[in-house]
Protein backbone atom coordinates (compact mmCIF):
# COMPACT_ATOMS: atom_id res chain seq x y z
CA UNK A 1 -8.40 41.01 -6.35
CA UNK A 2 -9.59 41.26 -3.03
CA UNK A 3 -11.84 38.59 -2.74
CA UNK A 4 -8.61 36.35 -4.12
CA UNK A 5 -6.38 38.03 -1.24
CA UNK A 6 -9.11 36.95 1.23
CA UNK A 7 -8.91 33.23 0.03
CA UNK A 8 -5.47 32.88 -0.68
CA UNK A 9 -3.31 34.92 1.79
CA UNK A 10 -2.28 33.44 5.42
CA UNK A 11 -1.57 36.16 7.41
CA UNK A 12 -3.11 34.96 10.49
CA UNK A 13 -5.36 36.58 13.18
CA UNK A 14 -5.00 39.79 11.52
CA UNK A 15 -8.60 40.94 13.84
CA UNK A 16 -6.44 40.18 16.85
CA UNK A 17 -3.68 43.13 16.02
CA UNK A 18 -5.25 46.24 15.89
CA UNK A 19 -3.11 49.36 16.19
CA UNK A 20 -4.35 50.31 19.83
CA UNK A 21 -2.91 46.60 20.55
CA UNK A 22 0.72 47.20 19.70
CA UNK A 23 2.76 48.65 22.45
CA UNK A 24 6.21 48.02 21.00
CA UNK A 25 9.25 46.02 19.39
CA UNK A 26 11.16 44.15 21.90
CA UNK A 27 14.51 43.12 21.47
CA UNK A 28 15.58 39.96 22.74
CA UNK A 29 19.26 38.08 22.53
CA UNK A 30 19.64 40.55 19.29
CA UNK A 31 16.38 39.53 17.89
CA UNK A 32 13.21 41.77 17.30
CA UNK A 33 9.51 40.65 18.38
CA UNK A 34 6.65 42.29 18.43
CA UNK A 35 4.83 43.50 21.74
CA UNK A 36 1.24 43.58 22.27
CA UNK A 37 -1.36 44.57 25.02
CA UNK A 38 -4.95 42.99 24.54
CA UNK A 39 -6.42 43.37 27.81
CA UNK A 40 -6.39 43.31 31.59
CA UNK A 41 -5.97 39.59 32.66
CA UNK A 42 -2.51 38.26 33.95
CA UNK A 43 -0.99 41.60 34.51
CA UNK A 44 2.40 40.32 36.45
CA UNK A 45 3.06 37.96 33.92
CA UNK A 46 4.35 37.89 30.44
CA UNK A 47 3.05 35.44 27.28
CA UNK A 48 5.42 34.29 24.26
CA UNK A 49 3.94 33.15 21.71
CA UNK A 50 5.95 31.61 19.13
CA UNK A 51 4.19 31.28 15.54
CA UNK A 52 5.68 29.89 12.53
CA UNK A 53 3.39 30.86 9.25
CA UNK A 54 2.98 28.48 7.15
CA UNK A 55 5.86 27.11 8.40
CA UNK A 56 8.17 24.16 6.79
CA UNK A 57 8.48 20.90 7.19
CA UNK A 58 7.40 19.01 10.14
CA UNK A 59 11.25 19.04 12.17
CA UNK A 60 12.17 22.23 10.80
CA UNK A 61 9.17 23.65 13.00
CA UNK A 62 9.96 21.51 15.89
CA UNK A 63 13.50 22.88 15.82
CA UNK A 64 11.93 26.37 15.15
CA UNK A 65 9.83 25.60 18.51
CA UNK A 66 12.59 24.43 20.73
CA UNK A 67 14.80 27.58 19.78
CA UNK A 68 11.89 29.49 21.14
CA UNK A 69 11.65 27.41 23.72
CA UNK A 70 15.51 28.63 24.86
CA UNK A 71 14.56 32.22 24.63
CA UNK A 72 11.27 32.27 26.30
CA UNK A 73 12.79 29.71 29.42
CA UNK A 74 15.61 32.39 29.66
CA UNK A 75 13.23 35.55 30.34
CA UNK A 76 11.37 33.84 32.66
CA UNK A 77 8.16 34.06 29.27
CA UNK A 78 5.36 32.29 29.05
CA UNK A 79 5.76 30.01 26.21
CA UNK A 80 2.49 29.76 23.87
CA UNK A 81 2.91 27.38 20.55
CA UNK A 82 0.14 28.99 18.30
CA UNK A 83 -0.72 26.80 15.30
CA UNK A 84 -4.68 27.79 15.15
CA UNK A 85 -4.50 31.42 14.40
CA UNK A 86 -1.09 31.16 12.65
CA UNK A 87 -1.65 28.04 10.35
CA UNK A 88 0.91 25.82 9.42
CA UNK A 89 1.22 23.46 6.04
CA UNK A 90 -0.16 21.18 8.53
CA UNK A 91 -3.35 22.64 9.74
CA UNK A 92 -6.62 20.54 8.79
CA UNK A 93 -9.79 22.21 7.79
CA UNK A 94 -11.82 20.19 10.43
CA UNK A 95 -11.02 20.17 14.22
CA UNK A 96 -8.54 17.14 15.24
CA UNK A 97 -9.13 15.85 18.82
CA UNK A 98 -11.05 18.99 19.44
CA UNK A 99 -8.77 21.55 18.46
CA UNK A 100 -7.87 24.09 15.10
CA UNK A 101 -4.24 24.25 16.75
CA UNK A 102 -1.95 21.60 14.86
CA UNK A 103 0.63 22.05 17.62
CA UNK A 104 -1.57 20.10 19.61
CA UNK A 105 -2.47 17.22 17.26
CA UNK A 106 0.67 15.88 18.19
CA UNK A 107 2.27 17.28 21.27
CA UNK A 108 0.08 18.05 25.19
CA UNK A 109 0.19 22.14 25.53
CA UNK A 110 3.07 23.02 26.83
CA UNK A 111 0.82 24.80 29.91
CA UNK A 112 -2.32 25.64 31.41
CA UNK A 113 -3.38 29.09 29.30
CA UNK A 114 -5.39 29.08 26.08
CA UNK A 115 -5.15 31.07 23.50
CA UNK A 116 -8.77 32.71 24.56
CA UNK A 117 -6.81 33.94 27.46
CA UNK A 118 -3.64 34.98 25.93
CA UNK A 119 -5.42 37.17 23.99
CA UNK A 120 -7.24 38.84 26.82
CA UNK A 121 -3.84 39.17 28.45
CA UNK A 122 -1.65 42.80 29.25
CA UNK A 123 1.79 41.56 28.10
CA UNK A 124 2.23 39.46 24.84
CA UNK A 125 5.37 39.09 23.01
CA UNK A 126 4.56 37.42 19.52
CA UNK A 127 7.24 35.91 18.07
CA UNK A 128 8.00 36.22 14.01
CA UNK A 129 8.23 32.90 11.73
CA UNK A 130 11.36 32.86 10.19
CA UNK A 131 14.75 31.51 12.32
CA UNK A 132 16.63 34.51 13.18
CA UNK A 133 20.24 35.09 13.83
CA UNK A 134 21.85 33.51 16.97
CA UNK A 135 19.12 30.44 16.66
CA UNK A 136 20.47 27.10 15.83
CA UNK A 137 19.22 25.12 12.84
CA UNK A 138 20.44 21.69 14.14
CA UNK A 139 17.80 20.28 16.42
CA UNK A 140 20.72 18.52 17.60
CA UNK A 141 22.32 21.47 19.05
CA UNK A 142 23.28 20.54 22.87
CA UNK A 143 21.90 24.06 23.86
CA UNK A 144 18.25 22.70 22.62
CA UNK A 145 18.50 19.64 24.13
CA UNK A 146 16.66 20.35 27.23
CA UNK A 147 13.87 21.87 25.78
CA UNK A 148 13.15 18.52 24.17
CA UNK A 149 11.95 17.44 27.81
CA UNK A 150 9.40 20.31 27.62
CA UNK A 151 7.41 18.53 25.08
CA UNK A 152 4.94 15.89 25.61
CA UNK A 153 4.28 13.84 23.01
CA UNK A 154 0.24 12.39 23.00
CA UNK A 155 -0.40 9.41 24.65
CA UNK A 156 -2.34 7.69 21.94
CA UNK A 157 1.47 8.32 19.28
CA UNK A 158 3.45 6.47 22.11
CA UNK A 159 0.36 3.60 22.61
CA UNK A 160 0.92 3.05 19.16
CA UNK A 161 4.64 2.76 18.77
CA UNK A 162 4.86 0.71 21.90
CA UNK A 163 2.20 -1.69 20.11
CA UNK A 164 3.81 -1.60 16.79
CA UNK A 165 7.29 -2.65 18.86
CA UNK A 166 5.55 -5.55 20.68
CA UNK A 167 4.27 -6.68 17.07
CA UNK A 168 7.06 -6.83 15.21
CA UNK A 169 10.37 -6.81 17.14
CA UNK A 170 11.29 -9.32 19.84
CA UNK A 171 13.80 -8.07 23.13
CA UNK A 172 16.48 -9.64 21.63
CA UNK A 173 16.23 -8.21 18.09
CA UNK A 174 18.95 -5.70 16.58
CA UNK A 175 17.08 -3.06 14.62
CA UNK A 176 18.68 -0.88 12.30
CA UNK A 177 16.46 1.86 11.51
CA UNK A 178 16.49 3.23 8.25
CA UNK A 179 15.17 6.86 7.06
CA UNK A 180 15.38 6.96 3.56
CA UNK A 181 14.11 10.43 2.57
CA UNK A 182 12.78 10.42 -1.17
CA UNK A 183 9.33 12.29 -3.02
CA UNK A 184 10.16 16.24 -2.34
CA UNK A 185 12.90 15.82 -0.59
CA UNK A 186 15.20 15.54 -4.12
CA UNK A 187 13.71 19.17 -4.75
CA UNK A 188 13.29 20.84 -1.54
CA UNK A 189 15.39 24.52 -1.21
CA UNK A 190 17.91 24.24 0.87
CA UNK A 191 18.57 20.47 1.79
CA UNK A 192 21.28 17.99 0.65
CA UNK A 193 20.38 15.24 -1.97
CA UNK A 194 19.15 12.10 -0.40
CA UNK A 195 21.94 9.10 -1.29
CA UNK A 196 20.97 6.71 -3.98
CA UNK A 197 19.30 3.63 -3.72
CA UNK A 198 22.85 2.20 -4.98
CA UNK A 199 24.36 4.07 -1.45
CA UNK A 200 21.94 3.06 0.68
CA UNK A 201 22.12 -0.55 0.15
CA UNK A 202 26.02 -0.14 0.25
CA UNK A 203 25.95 1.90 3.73
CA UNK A 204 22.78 -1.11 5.07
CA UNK A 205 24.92 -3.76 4.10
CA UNK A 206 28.38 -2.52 5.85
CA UNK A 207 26.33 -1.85 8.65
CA UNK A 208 24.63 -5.05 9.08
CA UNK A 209 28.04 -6.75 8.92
CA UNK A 210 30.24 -4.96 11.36
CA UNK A 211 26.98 -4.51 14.07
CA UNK A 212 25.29 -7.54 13.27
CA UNK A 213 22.01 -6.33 13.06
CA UNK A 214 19.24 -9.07 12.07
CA UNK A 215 16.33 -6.69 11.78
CA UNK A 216 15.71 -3.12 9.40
CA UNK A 217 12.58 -0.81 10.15
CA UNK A 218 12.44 1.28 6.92
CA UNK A 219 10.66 4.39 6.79
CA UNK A 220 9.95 5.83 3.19
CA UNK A 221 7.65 7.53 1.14
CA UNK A 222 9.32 5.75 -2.04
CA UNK A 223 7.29 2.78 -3.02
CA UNK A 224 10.23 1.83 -5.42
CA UNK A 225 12.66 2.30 -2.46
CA UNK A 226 10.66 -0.36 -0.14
CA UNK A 227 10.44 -2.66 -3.29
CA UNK A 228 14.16 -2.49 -4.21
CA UNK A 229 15.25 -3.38 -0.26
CA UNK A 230 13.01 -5.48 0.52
CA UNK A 231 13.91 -7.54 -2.43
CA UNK A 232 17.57 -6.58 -1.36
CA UNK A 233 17.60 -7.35 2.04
């Protein structure tokens, strides 16, 4: 049973958070984190590192991030985005532009510490991974806004959209861009049905006629969906 516990489990850095480590539980905006002490180094200032293990899907963390984001700009924290030691559904068994964190396979760190040195450091505040009262769940929220313009997208991800743009879209085009959510979205806990294929086309071809859009970028992960509108349409 052990050895199964040992393969199975994801409970992170567990050799990190040893007893003599833990100093206390903080309370922040009404919200409990846990406070650690793993060394010497950066004694006047304070790390937060937000974790989210194994996470959800890939906005739900974002918007998980940027609520942390809110909290840690309004204590004056460190903000830390740990995705190596706290794996996600995301995480990748090999190392992806040099790194096990799969924060970073997308997004620049949001600073200039590593997690080497967090971990070294006197004051840590380590978030848990599950939203918490008094967050929001919209990542539309005004309040998170702002913290958008924290992250930094990698160069190479806005290379290739601007590319993928210049290919297929000229200045003058009208694009509607369509999302049409299908696979494990119709089962996923907690979220709305996607619309039909029946609604979609309805809602595409309303829109087209009133904004006169001459151009539709579909993203789907329905084969029958991009069959059906691009027969459609």
């Amino acid at each position: 049973m052990n050895i199964i516990k040992k393969y199975l489990t994801n409970i992170g850095p567990g050799v990190l958070f040893k007893k003599e480590n833990f100093i206390s539980v903080k309370n922040i905006t009404g919200n409990n984190f846990n406070y650690y002490s793993f060394g010497n180094k950066n004694k006047l200032k304070t790390f937060y590192v937000i974790k989210r293990s194994p996470g959800s899907g890939f906005f739900s963390n974002l918007t998980f991030i940027l609520n942390h984001l809110r909290i840690s700009s309004k204590f004056n924290f460190i903000p830390i985005i740990d995705m190596q030691n706290f794996t996600t559904i995301y995480n990748e068994k090999n190392k992806i532009d040099s790194t096990f964190n799969a924060w970073e396979y997308y997004f620049e760190k949001l600073n200039k510490y590593n997690l080497q040195d967090i971990y070294k450091s006197k004051n840590v505040i380590v978030t848990n991974s599950k939203f918490q009262p008094n967050m929001f769940l919209d990542m539309d929220e005004k309040e998170l806004h702002k913290y958008f313009f924290k992250l930094k997208i990698k160069k190479k991800f806005i290379e290739k959209a601007n590319n993928f743009f210049k290919s297929n879209f000229k200045k003058n085009d009208k694009i509607l861009g369509v999302h049409f959510r299908g696979s494990t979205y119709k089962t996923a806990r907690g979220h709305a049905f996607p619309p039909t294929l029946e609604i979609m086309i309805n809602k595409i071809e309303k829109l087209i006629i009133n904004e006169n859009y001459n151009k539709i970028m579909l993203v789907t992960e329905e084969l029958e969906y991009l069959e059906k509108l691009k027969k459609k349409f």
